[in-house]
PDB file of N, CA and C in Angstrom:
ATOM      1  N   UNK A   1       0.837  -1.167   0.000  1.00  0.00           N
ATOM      2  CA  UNK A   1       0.000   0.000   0.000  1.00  0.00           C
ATOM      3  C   UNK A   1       0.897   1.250   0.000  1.00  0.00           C
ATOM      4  N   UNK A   2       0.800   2.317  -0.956  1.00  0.00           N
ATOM      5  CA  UNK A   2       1.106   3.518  -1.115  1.00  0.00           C
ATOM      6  C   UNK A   2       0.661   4.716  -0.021  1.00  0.00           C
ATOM      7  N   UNK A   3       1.288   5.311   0.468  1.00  0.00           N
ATOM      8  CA  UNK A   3       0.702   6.279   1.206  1.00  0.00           C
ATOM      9  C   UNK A   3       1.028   7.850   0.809  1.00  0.00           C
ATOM     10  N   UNK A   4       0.592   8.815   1.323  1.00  0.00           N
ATOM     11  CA  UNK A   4       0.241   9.964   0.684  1.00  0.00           C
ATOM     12  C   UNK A   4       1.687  10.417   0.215  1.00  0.00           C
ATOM     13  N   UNK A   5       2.199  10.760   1.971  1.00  0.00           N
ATOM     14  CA  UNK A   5       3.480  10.798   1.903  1.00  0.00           C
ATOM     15  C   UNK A   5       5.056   9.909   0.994  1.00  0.00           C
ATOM     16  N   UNK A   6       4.466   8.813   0.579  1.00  0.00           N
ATOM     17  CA  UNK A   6       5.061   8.219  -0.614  1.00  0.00           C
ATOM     18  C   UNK A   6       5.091   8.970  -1.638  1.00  0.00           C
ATOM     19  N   UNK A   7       4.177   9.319  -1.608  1.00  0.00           N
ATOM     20  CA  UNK A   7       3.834  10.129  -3.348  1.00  0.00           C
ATOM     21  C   UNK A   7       4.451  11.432  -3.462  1.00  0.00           C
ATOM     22  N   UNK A   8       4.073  12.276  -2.141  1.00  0.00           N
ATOM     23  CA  UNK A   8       4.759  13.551  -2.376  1.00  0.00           C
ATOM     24  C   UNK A   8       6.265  13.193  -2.093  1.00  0.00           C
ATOM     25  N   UNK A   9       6.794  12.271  -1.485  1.00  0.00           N
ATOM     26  CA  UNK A   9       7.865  12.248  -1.624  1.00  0.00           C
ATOM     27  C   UNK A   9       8.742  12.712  -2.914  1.00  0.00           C
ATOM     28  N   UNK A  10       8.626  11.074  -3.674  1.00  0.00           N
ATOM     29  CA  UNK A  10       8.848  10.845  -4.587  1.00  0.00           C
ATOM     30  C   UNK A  10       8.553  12.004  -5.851  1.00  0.00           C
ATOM     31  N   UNK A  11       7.219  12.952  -5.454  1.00  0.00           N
ATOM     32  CA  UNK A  11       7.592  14.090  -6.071  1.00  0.00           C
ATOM     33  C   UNK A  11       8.463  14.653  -6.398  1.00  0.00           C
ATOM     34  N   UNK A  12       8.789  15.228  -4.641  1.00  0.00           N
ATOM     35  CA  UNK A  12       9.641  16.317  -4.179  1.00  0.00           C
ATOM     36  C   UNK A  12      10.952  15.717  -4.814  1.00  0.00           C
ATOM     37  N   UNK A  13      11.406  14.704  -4.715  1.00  0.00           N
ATOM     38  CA  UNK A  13      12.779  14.186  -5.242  1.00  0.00           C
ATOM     39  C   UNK A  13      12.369  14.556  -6.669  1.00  0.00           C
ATOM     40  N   UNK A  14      11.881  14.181  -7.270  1.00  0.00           N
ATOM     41  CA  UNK A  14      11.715  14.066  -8.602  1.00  0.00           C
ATOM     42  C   UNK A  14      11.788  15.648  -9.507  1.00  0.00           C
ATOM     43  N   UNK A  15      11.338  16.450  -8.655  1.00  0.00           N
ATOM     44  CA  UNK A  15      11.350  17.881  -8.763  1.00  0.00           C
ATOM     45  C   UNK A  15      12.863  18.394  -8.495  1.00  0.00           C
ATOM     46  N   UNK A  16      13.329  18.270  -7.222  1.00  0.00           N
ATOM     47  CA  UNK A  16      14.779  17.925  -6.791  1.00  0.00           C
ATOM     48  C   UNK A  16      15.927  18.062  -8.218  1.00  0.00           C
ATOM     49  N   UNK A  17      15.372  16.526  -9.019  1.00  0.00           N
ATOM     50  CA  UNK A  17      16.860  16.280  -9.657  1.00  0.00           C
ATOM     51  C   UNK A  17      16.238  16.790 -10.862  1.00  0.00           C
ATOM     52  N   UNK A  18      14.867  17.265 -11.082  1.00  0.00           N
ATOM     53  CA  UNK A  18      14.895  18.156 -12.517  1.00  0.00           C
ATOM     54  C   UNK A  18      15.830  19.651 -12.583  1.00  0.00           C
ATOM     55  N   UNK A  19      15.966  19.694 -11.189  1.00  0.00           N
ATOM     56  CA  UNK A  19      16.295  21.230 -11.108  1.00  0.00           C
ATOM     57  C   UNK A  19      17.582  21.024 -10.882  1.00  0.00           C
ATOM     58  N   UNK A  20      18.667  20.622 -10.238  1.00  0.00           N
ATOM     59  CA  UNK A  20      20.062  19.838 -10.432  1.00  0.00           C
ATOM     60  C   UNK A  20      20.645  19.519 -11.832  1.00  0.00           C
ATOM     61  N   UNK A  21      19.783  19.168 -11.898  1.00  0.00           N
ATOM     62  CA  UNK A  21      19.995  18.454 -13.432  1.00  0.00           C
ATOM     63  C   UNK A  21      20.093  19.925 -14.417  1.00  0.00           C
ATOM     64  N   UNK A  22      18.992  21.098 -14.474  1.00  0.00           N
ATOM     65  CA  UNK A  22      18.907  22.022 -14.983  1.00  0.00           C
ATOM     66  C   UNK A  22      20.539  22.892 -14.517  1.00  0.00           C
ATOM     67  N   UNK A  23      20.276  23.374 -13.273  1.00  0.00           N
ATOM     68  CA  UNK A  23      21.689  23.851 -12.981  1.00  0.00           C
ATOM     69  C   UNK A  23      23.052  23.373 -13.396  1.00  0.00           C
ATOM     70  N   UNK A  24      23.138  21.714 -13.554  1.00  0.00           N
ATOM     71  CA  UNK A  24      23.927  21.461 -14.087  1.00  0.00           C
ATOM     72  C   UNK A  24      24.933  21.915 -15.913  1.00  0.00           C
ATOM     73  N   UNK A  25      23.273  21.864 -16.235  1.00  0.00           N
ATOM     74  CA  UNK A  25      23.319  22.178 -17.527  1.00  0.00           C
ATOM     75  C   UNK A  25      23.706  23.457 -17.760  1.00  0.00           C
ATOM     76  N   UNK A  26      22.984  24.468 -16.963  1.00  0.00           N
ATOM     77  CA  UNK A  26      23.787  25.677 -17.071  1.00  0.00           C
ATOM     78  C   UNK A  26      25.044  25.837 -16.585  1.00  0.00           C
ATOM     79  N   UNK A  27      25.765  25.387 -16.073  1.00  0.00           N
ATOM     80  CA  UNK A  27      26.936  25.303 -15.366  1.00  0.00           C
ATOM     81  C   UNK A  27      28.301  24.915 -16.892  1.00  0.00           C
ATOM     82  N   UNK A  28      27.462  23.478 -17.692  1.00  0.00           N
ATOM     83  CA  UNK A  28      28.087  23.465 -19.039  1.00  0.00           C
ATOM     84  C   UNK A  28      27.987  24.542 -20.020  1.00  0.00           C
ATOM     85  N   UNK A  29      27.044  25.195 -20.063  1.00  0.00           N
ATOM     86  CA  UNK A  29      26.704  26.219 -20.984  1.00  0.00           C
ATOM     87  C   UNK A  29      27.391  27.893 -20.616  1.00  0.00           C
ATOM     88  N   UNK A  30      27.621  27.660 -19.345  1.00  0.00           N
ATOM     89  CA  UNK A  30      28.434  29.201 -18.841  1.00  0.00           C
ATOM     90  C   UNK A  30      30.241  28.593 -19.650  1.00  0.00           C
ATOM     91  N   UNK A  31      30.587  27.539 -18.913  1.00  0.00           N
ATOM     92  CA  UNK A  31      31.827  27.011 -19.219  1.00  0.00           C
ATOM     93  C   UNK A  31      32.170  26.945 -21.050  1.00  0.00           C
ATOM     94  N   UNK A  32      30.946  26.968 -21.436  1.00  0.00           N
ATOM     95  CA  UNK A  32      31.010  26.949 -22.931  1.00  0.00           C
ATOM     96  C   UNK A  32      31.130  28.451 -23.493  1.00  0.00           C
ATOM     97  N   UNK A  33      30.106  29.321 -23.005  1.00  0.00           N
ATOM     98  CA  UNK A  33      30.363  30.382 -23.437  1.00  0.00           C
ATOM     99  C   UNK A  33      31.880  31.005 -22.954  1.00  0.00           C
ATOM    100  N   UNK A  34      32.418  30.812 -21.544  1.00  0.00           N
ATOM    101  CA  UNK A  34      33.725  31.004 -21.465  1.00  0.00           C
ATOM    102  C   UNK A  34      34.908  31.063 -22.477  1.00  0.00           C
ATOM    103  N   UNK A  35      35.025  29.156 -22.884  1.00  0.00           N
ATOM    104  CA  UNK A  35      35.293  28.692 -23.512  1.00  0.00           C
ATOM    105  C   UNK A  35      35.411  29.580 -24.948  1.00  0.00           C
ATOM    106  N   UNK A  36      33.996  29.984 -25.640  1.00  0.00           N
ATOM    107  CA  UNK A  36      34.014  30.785 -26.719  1.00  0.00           C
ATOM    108  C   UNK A  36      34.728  31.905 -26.932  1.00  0.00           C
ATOM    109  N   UNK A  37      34.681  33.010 -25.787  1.00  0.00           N
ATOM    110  CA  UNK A  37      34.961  34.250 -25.663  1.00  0.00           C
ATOM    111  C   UNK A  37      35.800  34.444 -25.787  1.00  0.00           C
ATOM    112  N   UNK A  38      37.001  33.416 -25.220  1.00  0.00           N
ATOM    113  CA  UNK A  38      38.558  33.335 -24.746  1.00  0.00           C
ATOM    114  C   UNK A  38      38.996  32.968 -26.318  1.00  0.00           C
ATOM    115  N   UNK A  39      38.321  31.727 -26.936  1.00  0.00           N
ATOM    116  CA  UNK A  39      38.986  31.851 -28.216  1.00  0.00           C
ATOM    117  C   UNK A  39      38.804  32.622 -29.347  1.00  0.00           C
ATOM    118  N   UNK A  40      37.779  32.782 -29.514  1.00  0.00           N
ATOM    119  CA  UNK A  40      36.946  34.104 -30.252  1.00  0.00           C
ATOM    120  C   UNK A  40      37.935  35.520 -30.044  1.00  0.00           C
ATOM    121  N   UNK A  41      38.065  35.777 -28.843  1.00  0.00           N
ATOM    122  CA  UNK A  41      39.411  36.942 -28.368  1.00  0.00           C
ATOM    123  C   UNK A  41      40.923  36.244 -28.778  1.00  0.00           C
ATOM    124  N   UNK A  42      41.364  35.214 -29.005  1.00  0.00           N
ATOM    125  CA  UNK A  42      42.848  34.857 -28.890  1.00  0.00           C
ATOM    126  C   UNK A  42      42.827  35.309 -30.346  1.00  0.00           C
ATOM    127  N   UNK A  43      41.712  34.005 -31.153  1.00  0.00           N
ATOM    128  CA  UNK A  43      42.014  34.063 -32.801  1.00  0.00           C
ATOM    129  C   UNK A  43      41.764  35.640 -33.508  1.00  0.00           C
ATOM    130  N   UNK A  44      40.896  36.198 -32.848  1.00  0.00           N
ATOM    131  CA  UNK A  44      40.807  37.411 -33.309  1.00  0.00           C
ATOM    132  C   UNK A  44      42.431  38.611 -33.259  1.00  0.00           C
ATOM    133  N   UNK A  45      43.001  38.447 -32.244  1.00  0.00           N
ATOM    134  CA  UNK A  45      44.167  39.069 -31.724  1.00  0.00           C
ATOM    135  C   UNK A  45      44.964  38.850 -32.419  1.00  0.00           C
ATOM    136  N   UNK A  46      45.075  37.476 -33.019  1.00  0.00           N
ATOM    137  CA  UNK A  46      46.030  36.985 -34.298  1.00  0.00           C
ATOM    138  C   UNK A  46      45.658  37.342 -35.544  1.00  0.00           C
ATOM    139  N   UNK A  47      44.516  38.141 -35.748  1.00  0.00           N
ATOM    140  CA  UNK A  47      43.913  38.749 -37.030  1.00  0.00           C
ATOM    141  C   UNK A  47      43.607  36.988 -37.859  1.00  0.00           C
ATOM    142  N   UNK A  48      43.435  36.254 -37.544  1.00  0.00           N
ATOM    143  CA  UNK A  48      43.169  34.684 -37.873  1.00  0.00           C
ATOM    144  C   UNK A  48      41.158  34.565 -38.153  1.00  0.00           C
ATOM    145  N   UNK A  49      40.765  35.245 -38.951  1.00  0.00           N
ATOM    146  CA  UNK A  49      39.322  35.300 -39.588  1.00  0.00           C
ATOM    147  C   UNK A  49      39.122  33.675 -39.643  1.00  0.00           C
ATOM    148  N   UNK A  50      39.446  32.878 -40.252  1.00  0.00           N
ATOM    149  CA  UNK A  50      38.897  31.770 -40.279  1.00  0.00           C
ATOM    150  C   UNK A  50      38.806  31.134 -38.962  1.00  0.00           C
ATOM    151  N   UNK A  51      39.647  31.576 -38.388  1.00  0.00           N
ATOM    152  CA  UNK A  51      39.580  30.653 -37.050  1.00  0.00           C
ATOM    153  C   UNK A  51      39.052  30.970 -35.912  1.00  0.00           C
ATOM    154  N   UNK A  52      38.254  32.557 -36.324  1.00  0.00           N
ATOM    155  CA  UNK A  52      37.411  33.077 -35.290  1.00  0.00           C
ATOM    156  C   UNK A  52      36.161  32.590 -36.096  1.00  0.00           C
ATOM    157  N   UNK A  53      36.087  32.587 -36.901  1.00  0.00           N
ATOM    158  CA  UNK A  53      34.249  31.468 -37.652  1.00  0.00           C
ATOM    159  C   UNK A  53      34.112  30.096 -37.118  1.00  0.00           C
ATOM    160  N   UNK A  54      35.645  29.849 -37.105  1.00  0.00           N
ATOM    161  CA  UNK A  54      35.451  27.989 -36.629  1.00  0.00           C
ATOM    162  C   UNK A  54      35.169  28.462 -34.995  1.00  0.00           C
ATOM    163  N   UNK A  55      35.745  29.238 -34.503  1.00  0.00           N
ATOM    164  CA  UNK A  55      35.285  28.963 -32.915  1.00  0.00           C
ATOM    165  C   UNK A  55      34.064  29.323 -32.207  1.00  0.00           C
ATOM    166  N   UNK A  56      33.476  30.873 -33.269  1.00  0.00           N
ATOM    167  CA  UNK A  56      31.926  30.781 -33.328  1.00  0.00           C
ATOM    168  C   UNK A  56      31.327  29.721 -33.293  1.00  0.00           C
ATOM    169  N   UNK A  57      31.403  28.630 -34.813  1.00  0.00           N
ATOM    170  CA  UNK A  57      30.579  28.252 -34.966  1.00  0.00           C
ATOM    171  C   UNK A  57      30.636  26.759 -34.000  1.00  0.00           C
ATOM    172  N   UNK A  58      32.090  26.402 -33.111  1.00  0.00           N
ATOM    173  CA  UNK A  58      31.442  25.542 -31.832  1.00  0.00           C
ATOM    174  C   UNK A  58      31.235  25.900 -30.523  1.00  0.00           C
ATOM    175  N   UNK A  59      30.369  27.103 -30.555  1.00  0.00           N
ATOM    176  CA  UNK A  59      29.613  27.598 -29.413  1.00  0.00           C
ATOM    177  C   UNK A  59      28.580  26.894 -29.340  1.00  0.00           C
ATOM    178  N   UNK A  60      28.543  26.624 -28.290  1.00  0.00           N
ATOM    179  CA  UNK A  60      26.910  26.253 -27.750  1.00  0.00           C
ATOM    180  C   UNK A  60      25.553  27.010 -28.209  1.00  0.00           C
ATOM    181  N   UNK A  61      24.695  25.711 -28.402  1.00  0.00           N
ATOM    182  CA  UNK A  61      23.550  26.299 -29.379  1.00  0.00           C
ATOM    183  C   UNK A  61      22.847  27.488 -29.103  1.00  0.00           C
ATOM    184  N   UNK A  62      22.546  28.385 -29.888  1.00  0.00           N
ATOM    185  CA  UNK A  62      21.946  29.690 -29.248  1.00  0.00           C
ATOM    186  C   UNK A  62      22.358  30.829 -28.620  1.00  0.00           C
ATOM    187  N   UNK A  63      24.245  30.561 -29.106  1.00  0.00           N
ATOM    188  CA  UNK A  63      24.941  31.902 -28.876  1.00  0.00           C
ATOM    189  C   UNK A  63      24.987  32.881 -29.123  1.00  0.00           C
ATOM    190  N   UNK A  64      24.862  34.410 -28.454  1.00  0.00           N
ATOM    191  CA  UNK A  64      25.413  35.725 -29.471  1.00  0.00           C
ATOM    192  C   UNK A  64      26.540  35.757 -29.339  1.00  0.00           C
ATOM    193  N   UNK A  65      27.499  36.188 -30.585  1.00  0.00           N
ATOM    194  CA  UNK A  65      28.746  36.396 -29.983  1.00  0.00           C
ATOM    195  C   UNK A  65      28.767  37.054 -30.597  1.00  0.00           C
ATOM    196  N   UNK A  66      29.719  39.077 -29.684  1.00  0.00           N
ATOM    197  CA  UNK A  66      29.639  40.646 -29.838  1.00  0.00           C
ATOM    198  C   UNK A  66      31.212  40.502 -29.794  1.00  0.00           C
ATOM    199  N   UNK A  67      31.915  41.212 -31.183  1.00  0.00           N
ATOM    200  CA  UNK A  67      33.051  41.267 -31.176  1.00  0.00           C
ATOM    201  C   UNK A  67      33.425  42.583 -31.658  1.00  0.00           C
ATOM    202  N   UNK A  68      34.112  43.107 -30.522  1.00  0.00           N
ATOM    203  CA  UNK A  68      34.620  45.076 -30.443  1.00  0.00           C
ATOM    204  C   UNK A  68      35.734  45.078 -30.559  1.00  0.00           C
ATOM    205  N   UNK A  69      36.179  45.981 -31.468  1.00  0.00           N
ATOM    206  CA  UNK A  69      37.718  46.630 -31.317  1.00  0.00           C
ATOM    207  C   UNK A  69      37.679  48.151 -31.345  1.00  0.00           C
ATOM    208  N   UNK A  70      39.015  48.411 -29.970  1.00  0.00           N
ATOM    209  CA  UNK A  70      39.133  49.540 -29.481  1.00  0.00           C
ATOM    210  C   UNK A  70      40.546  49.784 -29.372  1.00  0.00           C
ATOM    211  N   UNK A  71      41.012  50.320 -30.869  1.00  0.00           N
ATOM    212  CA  UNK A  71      42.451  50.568 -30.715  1.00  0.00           C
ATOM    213  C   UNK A  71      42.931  49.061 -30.707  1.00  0.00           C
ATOM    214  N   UNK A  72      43.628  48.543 -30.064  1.00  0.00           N
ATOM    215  CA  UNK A  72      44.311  47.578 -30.105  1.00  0.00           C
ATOM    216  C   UNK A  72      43.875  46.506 -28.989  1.00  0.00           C
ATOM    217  N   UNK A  73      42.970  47.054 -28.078  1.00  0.00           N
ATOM    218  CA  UNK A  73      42.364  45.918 -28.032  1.00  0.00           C
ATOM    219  C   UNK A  73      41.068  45.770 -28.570  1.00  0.00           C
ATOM    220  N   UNK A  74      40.762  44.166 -28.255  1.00  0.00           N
ATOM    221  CA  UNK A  74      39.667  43.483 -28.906  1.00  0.00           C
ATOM    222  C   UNK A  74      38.939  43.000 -27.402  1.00  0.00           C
ATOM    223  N   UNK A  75      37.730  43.026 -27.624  1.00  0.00           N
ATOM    224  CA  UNK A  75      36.615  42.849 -26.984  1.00  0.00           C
ATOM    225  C   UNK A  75      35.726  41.741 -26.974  1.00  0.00           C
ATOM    226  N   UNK A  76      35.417  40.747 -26.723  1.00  0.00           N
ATOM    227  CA  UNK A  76      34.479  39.657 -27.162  1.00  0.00           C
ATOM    228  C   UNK A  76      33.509  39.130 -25.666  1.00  0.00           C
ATOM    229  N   UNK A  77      31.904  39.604 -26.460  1.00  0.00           N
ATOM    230  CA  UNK A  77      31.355  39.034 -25.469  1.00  0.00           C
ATOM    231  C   UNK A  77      30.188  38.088 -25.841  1.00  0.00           C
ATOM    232  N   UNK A  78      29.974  36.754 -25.193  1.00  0.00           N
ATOM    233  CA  UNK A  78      29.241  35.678 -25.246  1.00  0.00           C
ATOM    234  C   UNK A  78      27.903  35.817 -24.820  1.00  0.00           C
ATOM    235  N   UNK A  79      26.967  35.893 -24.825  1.00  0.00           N
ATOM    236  CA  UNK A  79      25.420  35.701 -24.351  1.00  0.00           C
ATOM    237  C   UNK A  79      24.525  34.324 -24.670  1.00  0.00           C
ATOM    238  N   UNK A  80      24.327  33.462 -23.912  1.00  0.00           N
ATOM    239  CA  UNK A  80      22.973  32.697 -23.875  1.00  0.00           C
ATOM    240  C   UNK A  80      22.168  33.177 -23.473  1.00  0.00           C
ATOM    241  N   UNK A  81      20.774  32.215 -23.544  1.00  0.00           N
ATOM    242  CA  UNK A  81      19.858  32.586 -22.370  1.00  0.00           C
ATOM    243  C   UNK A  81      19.627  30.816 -22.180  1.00  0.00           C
ATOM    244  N   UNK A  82      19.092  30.654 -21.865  1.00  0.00           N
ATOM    245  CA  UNK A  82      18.180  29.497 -20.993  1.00  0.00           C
ATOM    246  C   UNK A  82      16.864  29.491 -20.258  1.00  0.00           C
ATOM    247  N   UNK A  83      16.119  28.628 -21.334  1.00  0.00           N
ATOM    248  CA  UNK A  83      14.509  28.433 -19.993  1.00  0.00           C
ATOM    249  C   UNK A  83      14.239  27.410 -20.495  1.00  0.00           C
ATOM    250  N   UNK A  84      14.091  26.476 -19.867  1.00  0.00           N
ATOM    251  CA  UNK A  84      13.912  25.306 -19.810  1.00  0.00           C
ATOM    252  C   UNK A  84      12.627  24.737 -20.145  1.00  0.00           C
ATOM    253  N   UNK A  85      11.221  25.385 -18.949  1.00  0.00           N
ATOM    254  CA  UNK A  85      10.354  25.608 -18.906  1.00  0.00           C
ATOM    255  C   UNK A  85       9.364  26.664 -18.862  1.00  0.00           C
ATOM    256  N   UNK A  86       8.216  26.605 -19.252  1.00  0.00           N
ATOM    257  CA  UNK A  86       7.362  28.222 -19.640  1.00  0.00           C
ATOM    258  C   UNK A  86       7.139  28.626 -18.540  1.00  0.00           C
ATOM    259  N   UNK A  87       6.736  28.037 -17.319  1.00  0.00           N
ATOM    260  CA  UNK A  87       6.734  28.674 -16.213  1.00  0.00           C
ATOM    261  C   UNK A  87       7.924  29.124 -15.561  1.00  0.00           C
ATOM    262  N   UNK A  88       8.983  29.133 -15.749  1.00  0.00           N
ATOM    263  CA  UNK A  88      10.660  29.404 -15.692  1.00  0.00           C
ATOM    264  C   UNK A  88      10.980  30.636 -16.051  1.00  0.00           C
ATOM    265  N   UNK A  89      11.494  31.492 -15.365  1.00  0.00           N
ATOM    266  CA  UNK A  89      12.267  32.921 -16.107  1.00  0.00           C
ATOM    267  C   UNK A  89      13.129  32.220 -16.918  1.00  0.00           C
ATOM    268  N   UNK A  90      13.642  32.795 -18.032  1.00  0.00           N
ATOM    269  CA  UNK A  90      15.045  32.819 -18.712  1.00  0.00           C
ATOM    270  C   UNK A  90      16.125  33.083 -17.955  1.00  0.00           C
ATOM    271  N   UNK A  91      16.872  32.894 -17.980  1.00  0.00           N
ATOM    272  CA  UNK A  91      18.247  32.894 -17.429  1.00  0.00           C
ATOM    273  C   UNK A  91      19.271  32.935 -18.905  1.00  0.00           C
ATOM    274  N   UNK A  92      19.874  34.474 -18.329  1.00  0.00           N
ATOM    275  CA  UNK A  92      20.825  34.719 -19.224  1.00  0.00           C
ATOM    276  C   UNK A  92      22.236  34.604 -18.643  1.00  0.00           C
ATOM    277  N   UNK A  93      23.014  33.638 -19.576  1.00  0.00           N
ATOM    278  CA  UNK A  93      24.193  33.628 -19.212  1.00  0.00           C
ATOM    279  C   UNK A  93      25.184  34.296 -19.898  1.00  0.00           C
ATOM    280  N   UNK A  94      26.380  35.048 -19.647  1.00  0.00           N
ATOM    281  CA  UNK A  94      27.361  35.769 -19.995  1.00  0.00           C
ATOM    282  C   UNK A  94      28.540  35.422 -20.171  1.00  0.00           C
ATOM    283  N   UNK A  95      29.454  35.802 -21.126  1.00  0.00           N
ATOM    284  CA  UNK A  95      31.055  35.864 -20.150  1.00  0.00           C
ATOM    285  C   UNK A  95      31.634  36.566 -21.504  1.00  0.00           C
ATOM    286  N   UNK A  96      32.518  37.051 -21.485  1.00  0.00           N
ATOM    287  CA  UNK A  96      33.645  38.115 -21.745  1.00  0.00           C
ATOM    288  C   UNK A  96      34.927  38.165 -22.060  1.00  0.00           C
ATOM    289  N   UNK A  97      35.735  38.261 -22.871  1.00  0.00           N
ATOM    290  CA  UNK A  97      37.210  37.819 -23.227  1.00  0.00           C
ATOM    291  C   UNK A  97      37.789  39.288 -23.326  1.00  0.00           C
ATOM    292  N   UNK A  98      39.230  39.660 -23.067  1.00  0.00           N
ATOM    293  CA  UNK A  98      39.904  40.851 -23.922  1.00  0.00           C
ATOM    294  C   UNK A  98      40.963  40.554 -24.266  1.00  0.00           C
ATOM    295  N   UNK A  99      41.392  40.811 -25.044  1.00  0.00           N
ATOM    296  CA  UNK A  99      43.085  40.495 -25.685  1.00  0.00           C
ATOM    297  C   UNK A  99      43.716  41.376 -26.491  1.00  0.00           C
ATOM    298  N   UNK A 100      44.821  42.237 -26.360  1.00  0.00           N
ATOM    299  CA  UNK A 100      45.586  42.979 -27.120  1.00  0.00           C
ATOM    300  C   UNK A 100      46.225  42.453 -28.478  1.00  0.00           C
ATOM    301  N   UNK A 101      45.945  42.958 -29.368  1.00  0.00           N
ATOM    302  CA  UNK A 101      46.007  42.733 -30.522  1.00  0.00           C
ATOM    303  C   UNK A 101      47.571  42.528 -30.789  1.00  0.00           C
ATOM    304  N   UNK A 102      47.749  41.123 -31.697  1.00  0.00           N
ATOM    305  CA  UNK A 102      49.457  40.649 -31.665  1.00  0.00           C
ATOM    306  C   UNK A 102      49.993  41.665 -32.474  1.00  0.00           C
ATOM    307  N   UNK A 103      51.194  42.205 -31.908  1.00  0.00           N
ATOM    308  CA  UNK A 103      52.315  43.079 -32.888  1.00  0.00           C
ATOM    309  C   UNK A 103      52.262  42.803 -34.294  1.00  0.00           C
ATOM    310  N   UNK A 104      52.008  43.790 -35.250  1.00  0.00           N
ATOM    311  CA  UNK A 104      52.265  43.262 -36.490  1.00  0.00           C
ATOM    312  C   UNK A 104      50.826  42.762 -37.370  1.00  0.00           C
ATOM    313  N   UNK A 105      49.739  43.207 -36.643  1.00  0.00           N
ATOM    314  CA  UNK A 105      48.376  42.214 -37.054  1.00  0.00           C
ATOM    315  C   UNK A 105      47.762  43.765 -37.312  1.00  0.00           C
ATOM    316  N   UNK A 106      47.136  44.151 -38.444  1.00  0.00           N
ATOM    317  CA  UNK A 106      46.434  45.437 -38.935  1.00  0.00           C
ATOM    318  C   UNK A 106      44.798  45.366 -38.513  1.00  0.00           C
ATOM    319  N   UNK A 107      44.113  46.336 -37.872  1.00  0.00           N
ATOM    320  CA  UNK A 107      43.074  46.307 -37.422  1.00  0.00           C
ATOM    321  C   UNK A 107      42.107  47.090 -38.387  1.00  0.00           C
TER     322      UNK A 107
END
């Protein structure tokens, strides 16, 4: 026999590791956009065009990626968002690279 408290248990857990599970995921998706920014800023610094398209394009799905130059340095910033569910705010995730442009590379 099942009792009430069985059930909401097994809810409450169940609710538990949807949301773990969610955080987790954002946790890969910050590390990814990291990931992007930093190379997106290196290859750019090397004036290396193709190899700032290849590192765009293995960003995590649903990236913006904002790339500024100011004088000699370069600027690169990453944006997701995330919502999982409709009753869920979005959650926007960020992150940011800068790198001085290599000697010798024309802006």
């Amino acid at each position: 026999m099942v009792t009430v408290e069985l059930v909401f248990g097994f809810l409450i857990v169940s609710i538990m590791m949807a949301v773990f599970g969610w955080g987790i995921l954002l946790f890969g998706v910050q590390i990814g956009c990291i990931d992007t920014a930093r190379d997106v800023a290196r290859q750019a610094a090397r004036g290396d065009d193709d190899a700032v398209h290849t590192a765009e394009s293995e960003a995590p799905h649903g990236v913006r990626v904002i790339v500024t130059t100011k004088g000699d340095q370069i600027g690169v910033e990453v944006t997701a968002r995330s919502k999982p569910f409709n009753f869920v705010p979005a959650i926007t995730l960020t992150a940011d690279a800068t790198a001085l442009r290599e000697p010798g590379e024309q802006g």
